[in-house]
Protein backbone atom coordinates (compact mmCIF):
# COMPACT_ATOMS: atom_id res chain seq x y z
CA UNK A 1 18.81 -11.29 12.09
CA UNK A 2 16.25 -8.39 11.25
CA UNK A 3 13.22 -9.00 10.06
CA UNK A 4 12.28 -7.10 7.03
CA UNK A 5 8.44 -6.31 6.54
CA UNK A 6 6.39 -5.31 3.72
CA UNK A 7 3.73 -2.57 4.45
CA UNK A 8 0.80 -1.62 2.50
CA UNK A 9 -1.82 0.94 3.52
CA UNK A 10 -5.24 0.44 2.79
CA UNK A 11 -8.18 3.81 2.12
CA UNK A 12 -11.99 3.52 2.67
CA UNK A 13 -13.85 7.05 1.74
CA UNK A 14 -16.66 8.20 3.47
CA UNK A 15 -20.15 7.54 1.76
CA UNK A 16 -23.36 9.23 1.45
CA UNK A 17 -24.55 6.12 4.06
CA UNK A 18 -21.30 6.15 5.78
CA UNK A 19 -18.73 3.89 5.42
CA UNK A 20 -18.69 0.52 4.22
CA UNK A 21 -17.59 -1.58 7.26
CA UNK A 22 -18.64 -4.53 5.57
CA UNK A 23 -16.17 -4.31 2.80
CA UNK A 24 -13.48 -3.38 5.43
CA UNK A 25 -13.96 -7.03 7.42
CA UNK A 26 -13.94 -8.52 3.80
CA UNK A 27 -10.75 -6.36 2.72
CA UNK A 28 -9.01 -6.99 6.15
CA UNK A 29 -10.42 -11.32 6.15
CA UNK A 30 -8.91 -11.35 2.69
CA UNK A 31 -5.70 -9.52 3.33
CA UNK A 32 -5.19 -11.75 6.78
CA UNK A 33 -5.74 -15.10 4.76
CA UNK A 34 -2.40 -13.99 2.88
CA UNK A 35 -0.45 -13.30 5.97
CA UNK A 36 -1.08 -9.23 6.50
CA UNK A 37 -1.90 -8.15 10.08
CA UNK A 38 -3.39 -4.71 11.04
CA UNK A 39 -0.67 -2.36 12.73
CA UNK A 40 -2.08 0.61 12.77
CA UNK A 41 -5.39 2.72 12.06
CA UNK A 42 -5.38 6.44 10.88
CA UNK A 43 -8.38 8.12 11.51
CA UNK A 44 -8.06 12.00 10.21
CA UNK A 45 -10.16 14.72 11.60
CA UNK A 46 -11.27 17.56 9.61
CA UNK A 47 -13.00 21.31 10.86
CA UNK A 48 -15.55 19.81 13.78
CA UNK A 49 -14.26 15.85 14.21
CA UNK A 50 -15.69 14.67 11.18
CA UNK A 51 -13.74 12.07 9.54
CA UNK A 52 -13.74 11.92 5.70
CA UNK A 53 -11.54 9.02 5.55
CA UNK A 54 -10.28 5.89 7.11
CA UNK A 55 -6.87 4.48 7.06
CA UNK A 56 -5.82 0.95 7.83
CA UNK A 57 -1.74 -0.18 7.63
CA UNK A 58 -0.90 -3.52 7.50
CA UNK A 59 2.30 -5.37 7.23
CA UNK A 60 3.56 -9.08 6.68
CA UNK A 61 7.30 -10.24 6.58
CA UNK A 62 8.61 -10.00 2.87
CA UNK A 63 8.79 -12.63 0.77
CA UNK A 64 12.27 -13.52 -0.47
């Protein structure tokens, strides 16, 4: 039998102080209490490295 997963993808913007790794642990503490777990970060690059934008996927096994 396959498992079949749900996947949701989670955004955090760059700030004029950078970004808000705080919130992240809370998002990610939250989103683990209800059975997500990270799979994947995507970290885009623009002109000289600089990263605008941070992506986080997560998945859990769907419910029903």
């Amino acid at each position: 039998m396959t498992t079949a997963w749900e996947n949701k993808i989670l955004t955090y913007k760059l700030a004029w102080k950078g970004f808000d790794y705080a919130q992240m642990e809370q998002d990610l503490n939250d989103y683990g209490r209800e059975g997500w777990e990270v799979v994947q970060t995507i970290i885009p690059a623009l002109g000289a490295g600089q990263t605008l934008e941070i992506a986080v996927v997560i998945k859990r096994p769907a419910v029903g």
